[in-house]
Protein backbone atom coordinates (compact mmCIF):
# COMPACT_ATOMS: atom_id res chain seq x y z
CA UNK A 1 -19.68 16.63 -31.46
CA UNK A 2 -16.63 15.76 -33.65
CA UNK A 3 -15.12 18.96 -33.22
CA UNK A 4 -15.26 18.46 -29.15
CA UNK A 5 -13.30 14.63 -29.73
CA UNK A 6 -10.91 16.47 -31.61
CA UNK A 7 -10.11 19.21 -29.38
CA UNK A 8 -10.19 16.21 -26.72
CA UNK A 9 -7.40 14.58 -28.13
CA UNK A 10 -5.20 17.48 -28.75
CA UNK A 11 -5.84 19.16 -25.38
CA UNK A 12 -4.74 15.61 -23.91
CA UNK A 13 -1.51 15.66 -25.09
CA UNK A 14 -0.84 18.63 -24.40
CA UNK A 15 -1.45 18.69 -20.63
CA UNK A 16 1.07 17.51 -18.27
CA UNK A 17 -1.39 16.95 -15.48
CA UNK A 18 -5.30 17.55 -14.72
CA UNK A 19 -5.04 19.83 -11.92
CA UNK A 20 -2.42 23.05 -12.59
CA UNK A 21 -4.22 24.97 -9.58
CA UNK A 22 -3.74 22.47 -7.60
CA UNK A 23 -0.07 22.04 -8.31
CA UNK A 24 0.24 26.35 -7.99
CA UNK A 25 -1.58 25.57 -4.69
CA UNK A 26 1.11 23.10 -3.65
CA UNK A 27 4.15 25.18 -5.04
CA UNK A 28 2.75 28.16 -2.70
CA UNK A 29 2.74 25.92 0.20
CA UNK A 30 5.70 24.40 0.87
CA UNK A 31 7.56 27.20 -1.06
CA UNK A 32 10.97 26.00 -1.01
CA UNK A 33 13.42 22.41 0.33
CA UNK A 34 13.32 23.59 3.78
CA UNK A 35 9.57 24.35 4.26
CA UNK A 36 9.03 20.84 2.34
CA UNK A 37 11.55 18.62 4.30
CA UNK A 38 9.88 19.98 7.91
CA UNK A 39 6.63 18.94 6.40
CA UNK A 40 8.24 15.48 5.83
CA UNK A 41 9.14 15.37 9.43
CA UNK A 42 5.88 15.86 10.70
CA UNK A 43 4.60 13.18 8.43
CA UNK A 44 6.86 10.83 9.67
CA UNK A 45 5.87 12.12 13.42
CA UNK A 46 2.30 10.45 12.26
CA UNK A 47 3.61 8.10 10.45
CA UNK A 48 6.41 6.11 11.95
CA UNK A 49 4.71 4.54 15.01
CA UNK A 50 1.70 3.10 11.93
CA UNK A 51 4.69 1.73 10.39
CA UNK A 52 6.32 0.49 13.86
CA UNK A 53 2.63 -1.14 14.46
CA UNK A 54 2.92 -3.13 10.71
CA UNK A 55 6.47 -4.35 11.37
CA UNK A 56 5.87 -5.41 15.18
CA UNK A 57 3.39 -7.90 13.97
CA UNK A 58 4.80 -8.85 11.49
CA UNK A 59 7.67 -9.60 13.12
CA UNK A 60 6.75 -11.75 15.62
CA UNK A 61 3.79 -13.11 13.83
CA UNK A 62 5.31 -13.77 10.71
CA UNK A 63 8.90 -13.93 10.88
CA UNK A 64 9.58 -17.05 13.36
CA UNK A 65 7.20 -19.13 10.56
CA UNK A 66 9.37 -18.31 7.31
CA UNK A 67 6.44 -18.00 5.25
CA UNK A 68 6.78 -14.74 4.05
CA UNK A 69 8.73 -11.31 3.47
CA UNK A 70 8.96 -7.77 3.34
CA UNK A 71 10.67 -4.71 2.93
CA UNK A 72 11.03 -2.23 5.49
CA UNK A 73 10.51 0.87 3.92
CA UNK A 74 12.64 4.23 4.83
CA UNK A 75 10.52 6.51 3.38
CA UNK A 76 6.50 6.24 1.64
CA UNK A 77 3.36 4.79 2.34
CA UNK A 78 3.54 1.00 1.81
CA UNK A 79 4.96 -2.20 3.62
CA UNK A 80 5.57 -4.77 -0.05
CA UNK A 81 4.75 -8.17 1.92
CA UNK A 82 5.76 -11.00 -0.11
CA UNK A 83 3.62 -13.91 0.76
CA UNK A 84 4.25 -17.79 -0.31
CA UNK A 85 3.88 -18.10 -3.87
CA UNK A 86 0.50 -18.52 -5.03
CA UNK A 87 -0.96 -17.44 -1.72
CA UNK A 88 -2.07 -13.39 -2.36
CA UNK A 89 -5.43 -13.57 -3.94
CA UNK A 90 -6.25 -16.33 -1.11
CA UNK A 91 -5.03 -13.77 1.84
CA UNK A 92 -6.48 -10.82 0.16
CA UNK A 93 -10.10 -12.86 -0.33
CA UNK A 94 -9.32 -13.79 3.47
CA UNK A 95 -9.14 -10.45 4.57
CA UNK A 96 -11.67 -9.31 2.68
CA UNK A 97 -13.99 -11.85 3.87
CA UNK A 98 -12.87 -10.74 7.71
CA UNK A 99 -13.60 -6.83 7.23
CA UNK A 100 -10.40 -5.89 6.49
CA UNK A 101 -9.96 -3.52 3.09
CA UNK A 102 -6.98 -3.54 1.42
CA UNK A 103 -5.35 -2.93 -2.45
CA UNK A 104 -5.66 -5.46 -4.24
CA UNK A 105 -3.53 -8.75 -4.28
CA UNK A 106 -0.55 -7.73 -6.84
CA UNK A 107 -1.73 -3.97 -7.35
CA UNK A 108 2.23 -2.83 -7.60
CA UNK A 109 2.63 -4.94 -10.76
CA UNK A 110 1.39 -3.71 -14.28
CA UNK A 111 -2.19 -4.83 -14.64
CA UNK A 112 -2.40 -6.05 -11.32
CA UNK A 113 -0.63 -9.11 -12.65
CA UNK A 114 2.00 -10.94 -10.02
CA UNK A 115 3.16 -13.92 -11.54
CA UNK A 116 3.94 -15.32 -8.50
CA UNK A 117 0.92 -13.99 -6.63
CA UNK A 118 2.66 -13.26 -3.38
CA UNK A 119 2.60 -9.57 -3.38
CA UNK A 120 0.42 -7.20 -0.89
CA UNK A 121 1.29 -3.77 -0.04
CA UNK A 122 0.29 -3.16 3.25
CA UNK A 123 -1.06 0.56 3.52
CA UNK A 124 -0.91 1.67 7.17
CA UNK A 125 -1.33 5.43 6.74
CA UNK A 126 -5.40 5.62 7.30
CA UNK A 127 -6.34 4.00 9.80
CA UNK A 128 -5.68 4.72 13.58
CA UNK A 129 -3.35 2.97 15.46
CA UNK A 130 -5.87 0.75 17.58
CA UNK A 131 -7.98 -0.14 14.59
CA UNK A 132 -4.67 -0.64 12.52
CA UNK A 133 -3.76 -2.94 15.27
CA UNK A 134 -6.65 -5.23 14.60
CA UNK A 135 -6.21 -4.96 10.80
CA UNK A 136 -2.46 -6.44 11.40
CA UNK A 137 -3.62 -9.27 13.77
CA UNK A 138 -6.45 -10.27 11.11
CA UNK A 139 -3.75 -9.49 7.92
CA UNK A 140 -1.29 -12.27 10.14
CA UNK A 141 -3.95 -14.74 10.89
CA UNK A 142 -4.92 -14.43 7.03
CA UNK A 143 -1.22 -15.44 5.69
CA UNK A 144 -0.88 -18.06 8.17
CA UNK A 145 -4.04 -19.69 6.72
CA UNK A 146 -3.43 -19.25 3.89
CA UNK A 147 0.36 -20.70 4.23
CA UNK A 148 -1.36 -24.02 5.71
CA UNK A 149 -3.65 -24.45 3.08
CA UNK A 150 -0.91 -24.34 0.49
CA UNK A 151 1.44 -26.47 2.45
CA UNK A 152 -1.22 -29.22 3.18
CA UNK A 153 -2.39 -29.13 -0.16
């Protein structure tokens, strides 16, 4: 059994990555810049009216009541919502409590640690349009309470 540890440790070091087939796999497929960037386009074919869906609401949910921001991205997978300060666990437990899944409150800092806790990353690529619809109207009504519950004290 000591012998496997060892070879454990030294094997881990020595490997890049978990998965070189996959990676060959991936190489194969897209083959070369060209292949790869028309790939990207059909992504954001799929993609870009999930995002649209995210920013509408946020937009005119969120916006007009100054209690919150977030970047709009030009490329990925996430929306980074900044919420009031100390107001991310309480929207993500919100959520949460409504149905709605979603990465953890602060997941894009190290340890999951925001020290302001006001980040989310919305994730819009699963889910299809209609039900990401609902998500955003429940993700809205969960900052706004939220907000009021921190402003009222």
């Amino acid at each position: 059994m000591a012998n496997v540890e060892h070879i454990k440790k030294i094997l881990t070091a020595q490997i890049i990555s978990y998965d070189k087939v996959n990676q060959l796999r991936h190489v194969k497929y897209l083959k070369d810049k060209a292949t790869t960037l028309e790939l990207m386009k059909k992504h954001a074919g799929v993609l870009g009216p999930k995002f649209t869906v995210v920013l509408d609401a946020l937009d005119k949910e969120i916006a007009p009541l100054e209690i919150a921001t977030w970047r709009r991205p030009k490329g990925g997978y996430f929306v980074s919502f900044y919420a009031m300060p100390g107001t991310a666990k309480r929207i993500f437990t919100l959520a949460k409590e409504a149905g709605l899944v979603m990465t953890n409150a602060g997941a894009t800092y190290p340890y999951g640690k925001d020290p302001d806790d006001s980040n989310l990353r919305i994730a819009p690529s699963y889910p299809p349009l209609d039900d990401l619809k609902k998500a955003m109207d429940i993700f809205c009504v969960c900052v706004k309470i939220a907000a009021l519950e921190k402003l009222v004290g």
